[in-house]
PDB file of N, CA and C in Angstrom:
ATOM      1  N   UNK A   1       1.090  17.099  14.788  1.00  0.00           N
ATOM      2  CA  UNK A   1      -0.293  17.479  14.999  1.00  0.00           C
ATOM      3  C   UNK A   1      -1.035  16.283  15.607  1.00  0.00           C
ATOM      4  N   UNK A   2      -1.495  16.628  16.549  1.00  0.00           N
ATOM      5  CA  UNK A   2      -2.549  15.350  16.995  1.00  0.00           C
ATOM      6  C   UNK A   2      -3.720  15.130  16.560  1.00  0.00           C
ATOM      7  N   UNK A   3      -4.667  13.978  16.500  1.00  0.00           N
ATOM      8  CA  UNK A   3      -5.870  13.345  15.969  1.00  0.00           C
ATOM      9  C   UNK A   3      -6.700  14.674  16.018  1.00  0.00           C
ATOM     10  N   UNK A   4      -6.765  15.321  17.264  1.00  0.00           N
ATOM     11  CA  UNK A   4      -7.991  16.268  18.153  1.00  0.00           C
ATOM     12  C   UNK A   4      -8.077  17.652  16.977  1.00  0.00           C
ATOM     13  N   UNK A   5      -6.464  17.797  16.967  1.00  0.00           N
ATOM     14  CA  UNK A   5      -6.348  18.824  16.026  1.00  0.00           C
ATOM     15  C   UNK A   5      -6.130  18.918  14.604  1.00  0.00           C
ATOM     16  N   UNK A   6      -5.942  17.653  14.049  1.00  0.00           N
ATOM     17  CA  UNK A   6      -6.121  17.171  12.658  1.00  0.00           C
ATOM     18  C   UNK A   6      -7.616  17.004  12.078  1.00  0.00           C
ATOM     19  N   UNK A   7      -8.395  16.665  13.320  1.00  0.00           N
ATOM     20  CA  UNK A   7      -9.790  16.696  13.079  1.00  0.00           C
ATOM     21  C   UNK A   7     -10.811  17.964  12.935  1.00  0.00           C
ATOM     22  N   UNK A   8     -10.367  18.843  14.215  1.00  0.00           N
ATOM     23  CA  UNK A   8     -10.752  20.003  14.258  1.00  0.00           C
ATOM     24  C   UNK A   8     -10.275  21.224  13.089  1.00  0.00           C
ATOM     25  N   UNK A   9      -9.399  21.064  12.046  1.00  0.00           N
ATOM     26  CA  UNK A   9      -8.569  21.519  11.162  1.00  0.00           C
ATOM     27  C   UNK A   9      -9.315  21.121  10.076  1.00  0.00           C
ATOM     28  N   UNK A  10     -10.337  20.265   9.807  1.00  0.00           N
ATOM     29  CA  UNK A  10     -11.308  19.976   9.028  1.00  0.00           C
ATOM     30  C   UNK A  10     -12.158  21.009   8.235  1.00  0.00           C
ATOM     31  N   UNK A  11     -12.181  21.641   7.014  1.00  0.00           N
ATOM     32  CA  UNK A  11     -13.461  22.476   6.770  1.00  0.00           C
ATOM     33  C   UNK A  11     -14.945  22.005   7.125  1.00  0.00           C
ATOM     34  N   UNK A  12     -15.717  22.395   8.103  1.00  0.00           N
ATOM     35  CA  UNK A  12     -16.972  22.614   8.191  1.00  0.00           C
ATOM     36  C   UNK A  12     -16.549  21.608   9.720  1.00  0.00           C
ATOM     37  N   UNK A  13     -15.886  21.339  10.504  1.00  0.00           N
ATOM     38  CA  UNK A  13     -15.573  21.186  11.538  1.00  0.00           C
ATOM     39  C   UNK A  13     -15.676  22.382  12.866  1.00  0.00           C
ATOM     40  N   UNK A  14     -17.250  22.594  13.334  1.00  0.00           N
ATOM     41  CA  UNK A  14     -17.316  23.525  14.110  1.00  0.00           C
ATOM     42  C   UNK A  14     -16.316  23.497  15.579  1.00  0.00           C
ATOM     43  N   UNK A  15     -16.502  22.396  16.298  1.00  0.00           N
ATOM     44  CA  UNK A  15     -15.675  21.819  17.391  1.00  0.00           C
ATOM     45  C   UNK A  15     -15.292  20.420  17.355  1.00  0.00           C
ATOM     46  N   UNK A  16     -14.441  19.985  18.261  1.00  0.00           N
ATOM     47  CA  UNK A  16     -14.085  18.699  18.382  1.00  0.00           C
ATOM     48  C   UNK A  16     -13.330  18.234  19.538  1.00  0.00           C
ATOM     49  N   UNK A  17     -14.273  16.954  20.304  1.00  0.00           N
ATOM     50  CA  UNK A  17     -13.986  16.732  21.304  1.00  0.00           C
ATOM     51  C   UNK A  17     -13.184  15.249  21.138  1.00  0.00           C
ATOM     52  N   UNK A  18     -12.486  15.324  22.294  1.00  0.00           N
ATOM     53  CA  UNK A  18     -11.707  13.820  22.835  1.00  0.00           C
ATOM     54  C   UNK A  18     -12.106  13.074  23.939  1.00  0.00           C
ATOM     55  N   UNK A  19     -12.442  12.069  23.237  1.00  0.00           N
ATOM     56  CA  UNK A  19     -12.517  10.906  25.076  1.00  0.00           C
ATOM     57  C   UNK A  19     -12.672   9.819  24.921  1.00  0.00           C
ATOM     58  N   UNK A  20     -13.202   9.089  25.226  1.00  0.00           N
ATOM     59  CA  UNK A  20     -13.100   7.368  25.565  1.00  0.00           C
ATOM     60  C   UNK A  20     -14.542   7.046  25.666  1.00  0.00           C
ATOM     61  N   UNK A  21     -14.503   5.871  25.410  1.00  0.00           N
ATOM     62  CA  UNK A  21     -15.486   4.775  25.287  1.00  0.00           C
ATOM     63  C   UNK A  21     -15.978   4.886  26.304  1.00  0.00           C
ATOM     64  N   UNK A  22     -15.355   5.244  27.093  1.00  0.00           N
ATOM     65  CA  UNK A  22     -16.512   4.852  29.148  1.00  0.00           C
ATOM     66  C   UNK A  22     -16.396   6.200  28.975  1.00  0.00           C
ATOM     67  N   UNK A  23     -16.343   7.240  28.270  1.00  0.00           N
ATOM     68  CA  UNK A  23     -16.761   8.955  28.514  1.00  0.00           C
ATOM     69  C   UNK A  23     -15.998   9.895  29.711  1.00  0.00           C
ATOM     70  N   UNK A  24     -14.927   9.369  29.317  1.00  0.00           N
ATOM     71  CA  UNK A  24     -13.786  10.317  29.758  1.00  0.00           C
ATOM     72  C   UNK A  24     -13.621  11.239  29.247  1.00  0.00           C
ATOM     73  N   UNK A  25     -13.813  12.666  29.502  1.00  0.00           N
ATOM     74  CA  UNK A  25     -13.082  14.287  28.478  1.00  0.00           C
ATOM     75  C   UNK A  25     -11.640  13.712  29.199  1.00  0.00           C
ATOM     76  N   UNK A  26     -11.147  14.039  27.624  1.00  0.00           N
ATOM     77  CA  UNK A  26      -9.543  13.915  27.496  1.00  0.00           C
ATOM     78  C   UNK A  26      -8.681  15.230  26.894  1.00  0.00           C
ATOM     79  N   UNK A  27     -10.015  16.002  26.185  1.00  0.00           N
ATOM     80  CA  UNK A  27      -9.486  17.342  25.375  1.00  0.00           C
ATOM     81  C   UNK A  27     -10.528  18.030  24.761  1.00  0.00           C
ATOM     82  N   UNK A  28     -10.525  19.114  23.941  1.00  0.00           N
ATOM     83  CA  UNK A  28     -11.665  19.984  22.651  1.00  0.00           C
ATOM     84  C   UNK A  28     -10.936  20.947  22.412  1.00  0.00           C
ATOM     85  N   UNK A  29     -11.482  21.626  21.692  1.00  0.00           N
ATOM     86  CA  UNK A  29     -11.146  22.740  20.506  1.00  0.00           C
ATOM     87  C   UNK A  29     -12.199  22.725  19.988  1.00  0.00           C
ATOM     88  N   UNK A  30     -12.397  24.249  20.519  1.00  0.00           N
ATOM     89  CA  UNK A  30     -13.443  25.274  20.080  1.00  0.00           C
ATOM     90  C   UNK A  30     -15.032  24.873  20.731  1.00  0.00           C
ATOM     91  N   UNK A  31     -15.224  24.164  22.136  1.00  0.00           N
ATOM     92  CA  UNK A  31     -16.473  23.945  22.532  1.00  0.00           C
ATOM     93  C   UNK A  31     -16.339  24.143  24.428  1.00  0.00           C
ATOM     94  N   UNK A  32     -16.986  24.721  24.660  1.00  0.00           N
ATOM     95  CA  UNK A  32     -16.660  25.155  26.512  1.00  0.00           C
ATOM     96  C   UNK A  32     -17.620  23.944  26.664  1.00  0.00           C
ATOM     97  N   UNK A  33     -18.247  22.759  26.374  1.00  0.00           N
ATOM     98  CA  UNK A  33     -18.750  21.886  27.092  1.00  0.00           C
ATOM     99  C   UNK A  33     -18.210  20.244  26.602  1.00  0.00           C
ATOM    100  N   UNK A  34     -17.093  20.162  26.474  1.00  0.00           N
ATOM    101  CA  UNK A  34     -16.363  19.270  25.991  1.00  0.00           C
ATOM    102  C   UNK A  34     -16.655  17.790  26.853  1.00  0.00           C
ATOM    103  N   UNK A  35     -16.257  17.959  28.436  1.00  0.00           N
ATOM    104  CA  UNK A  35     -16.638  17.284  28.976  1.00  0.00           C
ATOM    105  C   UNK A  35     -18.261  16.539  29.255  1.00  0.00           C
ATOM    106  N   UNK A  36     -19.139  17.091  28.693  1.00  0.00           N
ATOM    107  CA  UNK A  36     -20.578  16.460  28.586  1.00  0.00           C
ATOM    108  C   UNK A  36     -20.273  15.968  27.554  1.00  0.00           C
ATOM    109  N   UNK A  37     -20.279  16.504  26.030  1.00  0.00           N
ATOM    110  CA  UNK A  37     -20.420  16.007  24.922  1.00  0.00           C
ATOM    111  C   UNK A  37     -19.299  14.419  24.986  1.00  0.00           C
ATOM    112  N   UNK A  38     -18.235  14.306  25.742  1.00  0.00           N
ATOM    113  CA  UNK A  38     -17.384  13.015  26.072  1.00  0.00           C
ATOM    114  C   UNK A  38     -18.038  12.131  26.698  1.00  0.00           C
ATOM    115  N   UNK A  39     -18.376  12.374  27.447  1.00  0.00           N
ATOM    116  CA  UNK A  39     -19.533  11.866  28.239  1.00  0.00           C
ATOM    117  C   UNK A  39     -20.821  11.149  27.661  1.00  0.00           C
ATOM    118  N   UNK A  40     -21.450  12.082  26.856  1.00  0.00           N
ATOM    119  CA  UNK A  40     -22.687  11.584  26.073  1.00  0.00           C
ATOM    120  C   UNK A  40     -22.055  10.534  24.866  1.00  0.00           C
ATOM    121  N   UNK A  41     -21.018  11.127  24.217  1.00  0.00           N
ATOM    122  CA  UNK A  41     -20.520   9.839  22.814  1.00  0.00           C
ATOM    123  C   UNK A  41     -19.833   9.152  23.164  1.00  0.00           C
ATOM    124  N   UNK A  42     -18.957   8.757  24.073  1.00  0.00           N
ATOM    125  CA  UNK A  42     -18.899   7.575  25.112  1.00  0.00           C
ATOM    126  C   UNK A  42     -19.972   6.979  25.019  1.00  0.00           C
ATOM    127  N   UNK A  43     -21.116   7.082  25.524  1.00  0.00           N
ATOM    128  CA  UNK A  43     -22.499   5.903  25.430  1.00  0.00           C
ATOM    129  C   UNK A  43     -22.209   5.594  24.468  1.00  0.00           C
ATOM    130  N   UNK A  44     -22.957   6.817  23.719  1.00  0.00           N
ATOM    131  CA  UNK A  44     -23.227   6.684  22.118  1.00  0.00           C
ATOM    132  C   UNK A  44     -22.780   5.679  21.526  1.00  0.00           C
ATOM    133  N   UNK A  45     -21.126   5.918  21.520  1.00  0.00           N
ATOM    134  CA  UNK A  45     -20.148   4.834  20.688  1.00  0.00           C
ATOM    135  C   UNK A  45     -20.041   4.022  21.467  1.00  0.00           C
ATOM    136  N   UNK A  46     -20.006   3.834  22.202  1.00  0.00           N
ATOM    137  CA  UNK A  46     -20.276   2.068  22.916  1.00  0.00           C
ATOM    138  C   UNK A  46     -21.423   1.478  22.477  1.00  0.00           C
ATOM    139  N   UNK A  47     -22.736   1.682  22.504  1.00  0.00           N
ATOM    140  CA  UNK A  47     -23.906   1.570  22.284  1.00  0.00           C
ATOM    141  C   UNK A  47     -23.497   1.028  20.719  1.00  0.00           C
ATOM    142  N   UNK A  48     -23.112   2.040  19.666  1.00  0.00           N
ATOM    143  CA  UNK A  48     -22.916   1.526  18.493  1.00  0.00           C
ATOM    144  C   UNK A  48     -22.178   0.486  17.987  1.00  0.00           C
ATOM    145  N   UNK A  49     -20.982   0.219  18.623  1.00  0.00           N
ATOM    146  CA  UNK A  49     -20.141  -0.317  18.290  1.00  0.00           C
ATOM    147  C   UNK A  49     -20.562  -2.224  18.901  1.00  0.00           C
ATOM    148  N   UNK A  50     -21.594  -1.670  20.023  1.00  0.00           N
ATOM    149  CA  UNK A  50     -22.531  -2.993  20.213  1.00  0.00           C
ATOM    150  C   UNK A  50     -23.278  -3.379  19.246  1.00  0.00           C
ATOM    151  N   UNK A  51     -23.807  -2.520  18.433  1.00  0.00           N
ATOM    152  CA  UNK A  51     -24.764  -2.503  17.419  1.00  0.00           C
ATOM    153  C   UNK A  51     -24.243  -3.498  16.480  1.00  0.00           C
ATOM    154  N   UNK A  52     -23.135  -2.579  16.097  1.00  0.00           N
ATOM    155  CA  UNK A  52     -22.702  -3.021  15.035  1.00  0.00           C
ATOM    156  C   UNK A  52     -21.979  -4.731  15.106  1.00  0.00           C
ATOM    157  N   UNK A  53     -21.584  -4.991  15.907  1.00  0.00           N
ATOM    158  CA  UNK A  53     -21.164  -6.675  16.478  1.00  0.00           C
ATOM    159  C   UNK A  53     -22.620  -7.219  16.431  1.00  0.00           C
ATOM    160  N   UNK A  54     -23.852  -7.056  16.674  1.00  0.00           N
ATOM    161  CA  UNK A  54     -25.199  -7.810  16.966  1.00  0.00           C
ATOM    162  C   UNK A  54     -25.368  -7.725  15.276  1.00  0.00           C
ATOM    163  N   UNK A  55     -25.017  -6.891  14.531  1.00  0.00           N
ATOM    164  CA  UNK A  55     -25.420  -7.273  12.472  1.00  0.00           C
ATOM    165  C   UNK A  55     -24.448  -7.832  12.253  1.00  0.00           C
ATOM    166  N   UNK A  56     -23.396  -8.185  13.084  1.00  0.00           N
ATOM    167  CA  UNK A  56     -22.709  -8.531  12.363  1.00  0.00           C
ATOM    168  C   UNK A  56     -21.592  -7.674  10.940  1.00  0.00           C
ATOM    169  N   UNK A  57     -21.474  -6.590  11.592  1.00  0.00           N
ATOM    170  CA  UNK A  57     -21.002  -5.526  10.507  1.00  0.00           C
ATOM    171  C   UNK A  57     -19.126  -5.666  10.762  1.00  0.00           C
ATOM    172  N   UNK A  58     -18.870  -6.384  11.858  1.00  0.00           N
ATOM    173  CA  UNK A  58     -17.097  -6.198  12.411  1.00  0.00           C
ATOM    174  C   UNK A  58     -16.842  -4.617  13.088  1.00  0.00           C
ATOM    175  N   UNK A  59     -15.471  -4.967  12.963  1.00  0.00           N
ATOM    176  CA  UNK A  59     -15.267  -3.897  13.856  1.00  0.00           C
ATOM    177  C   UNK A  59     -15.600  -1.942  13.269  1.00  0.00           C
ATOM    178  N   UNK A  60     -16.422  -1.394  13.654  1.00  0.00           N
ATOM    179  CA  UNK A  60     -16.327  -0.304  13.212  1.00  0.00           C
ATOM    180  C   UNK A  60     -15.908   0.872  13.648  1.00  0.00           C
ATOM    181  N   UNK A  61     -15.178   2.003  12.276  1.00  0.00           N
ATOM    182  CA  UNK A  61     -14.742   2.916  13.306  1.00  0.00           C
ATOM    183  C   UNK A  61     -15.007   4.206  13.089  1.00  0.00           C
ATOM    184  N   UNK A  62     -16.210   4.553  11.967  1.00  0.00           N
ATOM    185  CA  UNK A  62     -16.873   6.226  12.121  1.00  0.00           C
ATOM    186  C   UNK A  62     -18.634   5.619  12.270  1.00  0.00           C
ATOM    187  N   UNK A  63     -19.208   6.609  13.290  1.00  0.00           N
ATOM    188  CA  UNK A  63     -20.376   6.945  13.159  1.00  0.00           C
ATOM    189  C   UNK A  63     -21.066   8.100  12.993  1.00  0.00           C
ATOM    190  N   UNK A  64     -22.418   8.253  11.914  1.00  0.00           N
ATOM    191  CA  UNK A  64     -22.651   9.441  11.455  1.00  0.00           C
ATOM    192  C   UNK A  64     -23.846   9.753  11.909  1.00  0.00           C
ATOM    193  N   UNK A  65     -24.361  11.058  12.456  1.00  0.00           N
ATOM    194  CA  UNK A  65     -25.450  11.683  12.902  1.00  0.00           C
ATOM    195  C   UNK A  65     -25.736  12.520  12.715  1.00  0.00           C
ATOM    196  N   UNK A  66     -26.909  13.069  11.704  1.00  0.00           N
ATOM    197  CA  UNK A  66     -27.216  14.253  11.407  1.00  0.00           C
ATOM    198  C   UNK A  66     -29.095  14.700  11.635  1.00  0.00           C
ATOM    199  N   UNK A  67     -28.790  15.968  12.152  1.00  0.00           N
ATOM    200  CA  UNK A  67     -29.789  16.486  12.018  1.00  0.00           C
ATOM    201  C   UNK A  67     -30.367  17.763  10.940  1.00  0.00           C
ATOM    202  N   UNK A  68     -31.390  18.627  11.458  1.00  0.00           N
ATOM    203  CA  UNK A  68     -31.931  19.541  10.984  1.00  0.00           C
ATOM    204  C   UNK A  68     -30.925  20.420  10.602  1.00  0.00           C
ATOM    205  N   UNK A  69     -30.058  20.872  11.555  1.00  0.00           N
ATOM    206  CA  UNK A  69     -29.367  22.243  11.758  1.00  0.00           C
ATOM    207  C   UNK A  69     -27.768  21.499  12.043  1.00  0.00           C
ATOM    208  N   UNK A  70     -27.563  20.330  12.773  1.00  0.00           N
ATOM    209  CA  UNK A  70     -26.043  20.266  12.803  1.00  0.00           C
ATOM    210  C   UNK A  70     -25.812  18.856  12.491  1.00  0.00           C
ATOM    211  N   UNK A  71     -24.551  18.577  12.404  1.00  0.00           N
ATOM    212  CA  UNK A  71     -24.300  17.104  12.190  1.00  0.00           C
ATOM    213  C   UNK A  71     -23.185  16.816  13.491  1.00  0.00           C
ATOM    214  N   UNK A  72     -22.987  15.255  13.191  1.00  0.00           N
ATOM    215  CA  UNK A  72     -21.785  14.981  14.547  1.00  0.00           C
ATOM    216  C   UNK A  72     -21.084  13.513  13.647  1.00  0.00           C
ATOM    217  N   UNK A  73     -19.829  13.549  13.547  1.00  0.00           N
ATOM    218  CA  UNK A  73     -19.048  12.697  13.394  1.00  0.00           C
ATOM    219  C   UNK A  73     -18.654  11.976  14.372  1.00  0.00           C
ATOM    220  N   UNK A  74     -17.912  10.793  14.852  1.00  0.00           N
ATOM    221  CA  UNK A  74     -17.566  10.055  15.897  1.00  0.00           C
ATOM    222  C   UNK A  74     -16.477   9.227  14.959  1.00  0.00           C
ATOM    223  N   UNK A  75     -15.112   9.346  15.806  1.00  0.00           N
ATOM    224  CA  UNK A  75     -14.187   8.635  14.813  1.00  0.00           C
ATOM    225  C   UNK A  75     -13.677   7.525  15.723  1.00  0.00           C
ATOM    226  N   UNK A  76     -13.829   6.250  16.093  1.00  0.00           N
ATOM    227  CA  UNK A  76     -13.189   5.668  17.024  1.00  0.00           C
ATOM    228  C   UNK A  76     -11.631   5.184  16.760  1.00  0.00           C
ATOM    229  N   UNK A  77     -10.981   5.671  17.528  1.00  0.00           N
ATOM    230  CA  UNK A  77      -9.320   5.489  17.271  1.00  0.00           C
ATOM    231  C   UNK A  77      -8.891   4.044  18.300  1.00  0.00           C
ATOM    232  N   UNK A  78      -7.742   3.231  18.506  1.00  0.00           N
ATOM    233  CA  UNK A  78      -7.284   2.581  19.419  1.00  0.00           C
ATOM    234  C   UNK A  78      -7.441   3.123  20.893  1.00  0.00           C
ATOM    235  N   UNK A  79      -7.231   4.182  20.696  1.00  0.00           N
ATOM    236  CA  UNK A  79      -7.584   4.700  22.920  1.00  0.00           C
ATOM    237  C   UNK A  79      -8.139   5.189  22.796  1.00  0.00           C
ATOM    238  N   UNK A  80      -9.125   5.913  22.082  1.00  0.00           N
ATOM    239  CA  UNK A  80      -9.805   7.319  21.939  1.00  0.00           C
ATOM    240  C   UNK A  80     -10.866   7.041  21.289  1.00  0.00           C
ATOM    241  N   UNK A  81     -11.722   8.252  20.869  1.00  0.00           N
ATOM    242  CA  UNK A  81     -13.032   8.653  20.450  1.00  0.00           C
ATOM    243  C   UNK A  81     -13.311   9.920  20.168  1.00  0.00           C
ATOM    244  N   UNK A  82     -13.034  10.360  18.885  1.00  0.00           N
ATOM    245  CA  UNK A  82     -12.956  11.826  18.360  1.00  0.00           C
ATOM    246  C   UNK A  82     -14.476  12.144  18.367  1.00  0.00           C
ATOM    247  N   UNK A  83     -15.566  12.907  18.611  1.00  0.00           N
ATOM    248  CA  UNK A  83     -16.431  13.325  18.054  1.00  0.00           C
ATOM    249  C   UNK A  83     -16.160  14.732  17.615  1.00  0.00           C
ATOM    250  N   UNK A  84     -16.797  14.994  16.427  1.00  0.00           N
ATOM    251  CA  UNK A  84     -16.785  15.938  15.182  1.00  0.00           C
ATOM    252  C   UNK A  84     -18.190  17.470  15.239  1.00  0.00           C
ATOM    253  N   UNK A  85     -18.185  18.333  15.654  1.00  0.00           N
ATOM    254  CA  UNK A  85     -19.718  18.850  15.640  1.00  0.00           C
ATOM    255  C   UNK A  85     -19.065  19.714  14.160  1.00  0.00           C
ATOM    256  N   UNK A  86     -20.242  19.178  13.285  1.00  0.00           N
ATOM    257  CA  UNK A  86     -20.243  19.650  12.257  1.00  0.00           C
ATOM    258  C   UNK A  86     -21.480  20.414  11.917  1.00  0.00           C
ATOM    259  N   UNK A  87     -21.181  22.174  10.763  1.00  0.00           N
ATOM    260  CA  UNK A  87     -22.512  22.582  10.766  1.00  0.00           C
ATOM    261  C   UNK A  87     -22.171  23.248   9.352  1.00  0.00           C
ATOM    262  N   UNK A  88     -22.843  23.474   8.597  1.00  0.00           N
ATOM    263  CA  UNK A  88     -23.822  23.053   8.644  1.00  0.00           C
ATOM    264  C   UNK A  88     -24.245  21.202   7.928  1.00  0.00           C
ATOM    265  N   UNK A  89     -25.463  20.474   8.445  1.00  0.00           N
ATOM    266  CA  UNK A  89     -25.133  19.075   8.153  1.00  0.00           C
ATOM    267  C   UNK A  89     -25.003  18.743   6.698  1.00  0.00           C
ATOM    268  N   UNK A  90     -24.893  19.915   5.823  1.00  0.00           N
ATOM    269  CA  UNK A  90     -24.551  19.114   4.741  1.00  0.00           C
ATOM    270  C   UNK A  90     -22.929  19.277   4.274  1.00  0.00           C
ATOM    271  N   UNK A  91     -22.579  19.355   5.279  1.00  0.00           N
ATOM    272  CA  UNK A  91     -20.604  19.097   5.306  1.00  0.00           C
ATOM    273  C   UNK A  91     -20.154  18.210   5.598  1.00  0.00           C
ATOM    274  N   UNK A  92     -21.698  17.728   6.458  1.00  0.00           N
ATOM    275  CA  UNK A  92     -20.701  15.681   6.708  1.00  0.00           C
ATOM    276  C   UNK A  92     -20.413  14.553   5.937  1.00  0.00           C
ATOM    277  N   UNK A  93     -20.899  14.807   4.406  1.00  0.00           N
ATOM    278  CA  UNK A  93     -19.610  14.089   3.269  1.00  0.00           C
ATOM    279  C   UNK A  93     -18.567  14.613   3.668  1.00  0.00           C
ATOM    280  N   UNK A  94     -18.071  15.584   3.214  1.00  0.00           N
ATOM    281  CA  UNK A  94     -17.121  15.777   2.857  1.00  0.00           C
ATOM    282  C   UNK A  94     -15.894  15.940   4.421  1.00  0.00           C
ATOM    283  N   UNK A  95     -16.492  16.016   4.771  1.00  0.00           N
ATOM    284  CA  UNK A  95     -15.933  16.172   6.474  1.00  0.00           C
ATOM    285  C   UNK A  95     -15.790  14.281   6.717  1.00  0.00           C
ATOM    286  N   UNK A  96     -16.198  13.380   6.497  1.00  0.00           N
ATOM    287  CA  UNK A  96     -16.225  12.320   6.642  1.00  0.00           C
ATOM    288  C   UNK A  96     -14.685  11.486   5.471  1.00  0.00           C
ATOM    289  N   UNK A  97     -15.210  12.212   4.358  1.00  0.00           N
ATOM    290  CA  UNK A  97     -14.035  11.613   3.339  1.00  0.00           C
ATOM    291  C   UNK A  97     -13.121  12.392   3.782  1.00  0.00           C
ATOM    292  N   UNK A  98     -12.951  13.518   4.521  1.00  0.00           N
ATOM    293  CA  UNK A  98     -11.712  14.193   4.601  1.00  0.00           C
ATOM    294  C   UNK A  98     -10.910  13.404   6.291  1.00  0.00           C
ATOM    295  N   UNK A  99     -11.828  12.669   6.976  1.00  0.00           N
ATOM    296  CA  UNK A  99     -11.486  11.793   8.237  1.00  0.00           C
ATOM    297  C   UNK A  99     -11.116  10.504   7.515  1.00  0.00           C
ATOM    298  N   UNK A 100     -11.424   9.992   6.317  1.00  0.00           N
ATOM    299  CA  UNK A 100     -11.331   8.972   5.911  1.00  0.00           C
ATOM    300  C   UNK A 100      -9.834   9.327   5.181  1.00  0.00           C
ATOM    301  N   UNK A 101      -9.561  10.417   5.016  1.00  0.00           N
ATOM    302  CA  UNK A 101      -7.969  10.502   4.428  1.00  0.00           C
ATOM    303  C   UNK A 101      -6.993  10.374   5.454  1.00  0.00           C
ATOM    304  N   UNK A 102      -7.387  11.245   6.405  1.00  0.00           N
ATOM    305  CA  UNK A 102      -6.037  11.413   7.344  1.00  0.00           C
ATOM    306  C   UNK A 102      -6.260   9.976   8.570  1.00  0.00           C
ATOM    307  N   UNK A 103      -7.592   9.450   8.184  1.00  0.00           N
ATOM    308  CA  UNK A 103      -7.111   7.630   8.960  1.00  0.00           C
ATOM    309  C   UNK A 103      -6.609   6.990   8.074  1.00  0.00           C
ATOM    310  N   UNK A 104      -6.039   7.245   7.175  1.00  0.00           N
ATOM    311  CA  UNK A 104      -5.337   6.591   6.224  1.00  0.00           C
ATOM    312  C   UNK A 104      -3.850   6.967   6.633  1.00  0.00           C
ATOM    313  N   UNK A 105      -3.527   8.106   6.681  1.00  0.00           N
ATOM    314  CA  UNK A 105      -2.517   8.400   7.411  1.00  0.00           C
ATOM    315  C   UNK A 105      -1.988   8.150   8.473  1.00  0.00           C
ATOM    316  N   UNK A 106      -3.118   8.007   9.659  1.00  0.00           N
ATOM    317  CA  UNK A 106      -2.936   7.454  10.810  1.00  0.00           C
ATOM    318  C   UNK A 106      -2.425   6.423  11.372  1.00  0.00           C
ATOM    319  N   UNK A 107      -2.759   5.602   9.927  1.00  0.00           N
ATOM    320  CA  UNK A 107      -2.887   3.536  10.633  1.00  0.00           C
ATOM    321  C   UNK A 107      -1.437   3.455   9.425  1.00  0.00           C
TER     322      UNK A 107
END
């Protein structure tokens, strides 16, 4: 099973896209606009992962975003960049500890 589909296999995991740091679509499951959303968390997680080096936090590798109505996970892997559309947003505990198991598996 790959990352894309180990992720998307998630309860409360609506879609889930693949791509890269410079916002390459690489893959999805279950979203016809895969390639924007790669595109947009590419910034995103670049942007953050700047962030997070300027506090001084080290290297990081989930970021969490939630709103009103949906949430979004971002899992940064060695080549990749999973983002997560999660709904409703109060699944992103448990959608988060359940990414935090299978990167345990991963590494």
């Amino acid at each position: 099973m790959t990352d894309l589909e180990t992720v998307a296999g998630i309860a409360g995991v609506d879609a889930a896209v693949l791509g890269d740091l410079e916002g390459t679509f690489l893959g999805a499951m279950r979203t016809s606009d895969g390639e924007t959303i790669a595109a947009e968390m590419g910034f995103v997680g670049s942007t953050l992962l700047e962030v997070g080096e300027l506090l001084g936090l080290g290297a990081l590798c989930t970021f969490s975003l939630a709103g009103r109505a949906n949430a979004c996970l971002l899992v940064v892997r060695p080549q990749s960049l999973i983002t997560a559309l999660i709904a409703p947003p109060q699944s992103l505990g448990p959608v988060e500890r359940a990414v935090d198991t299978a990167f345990q598996e991963w590494t």
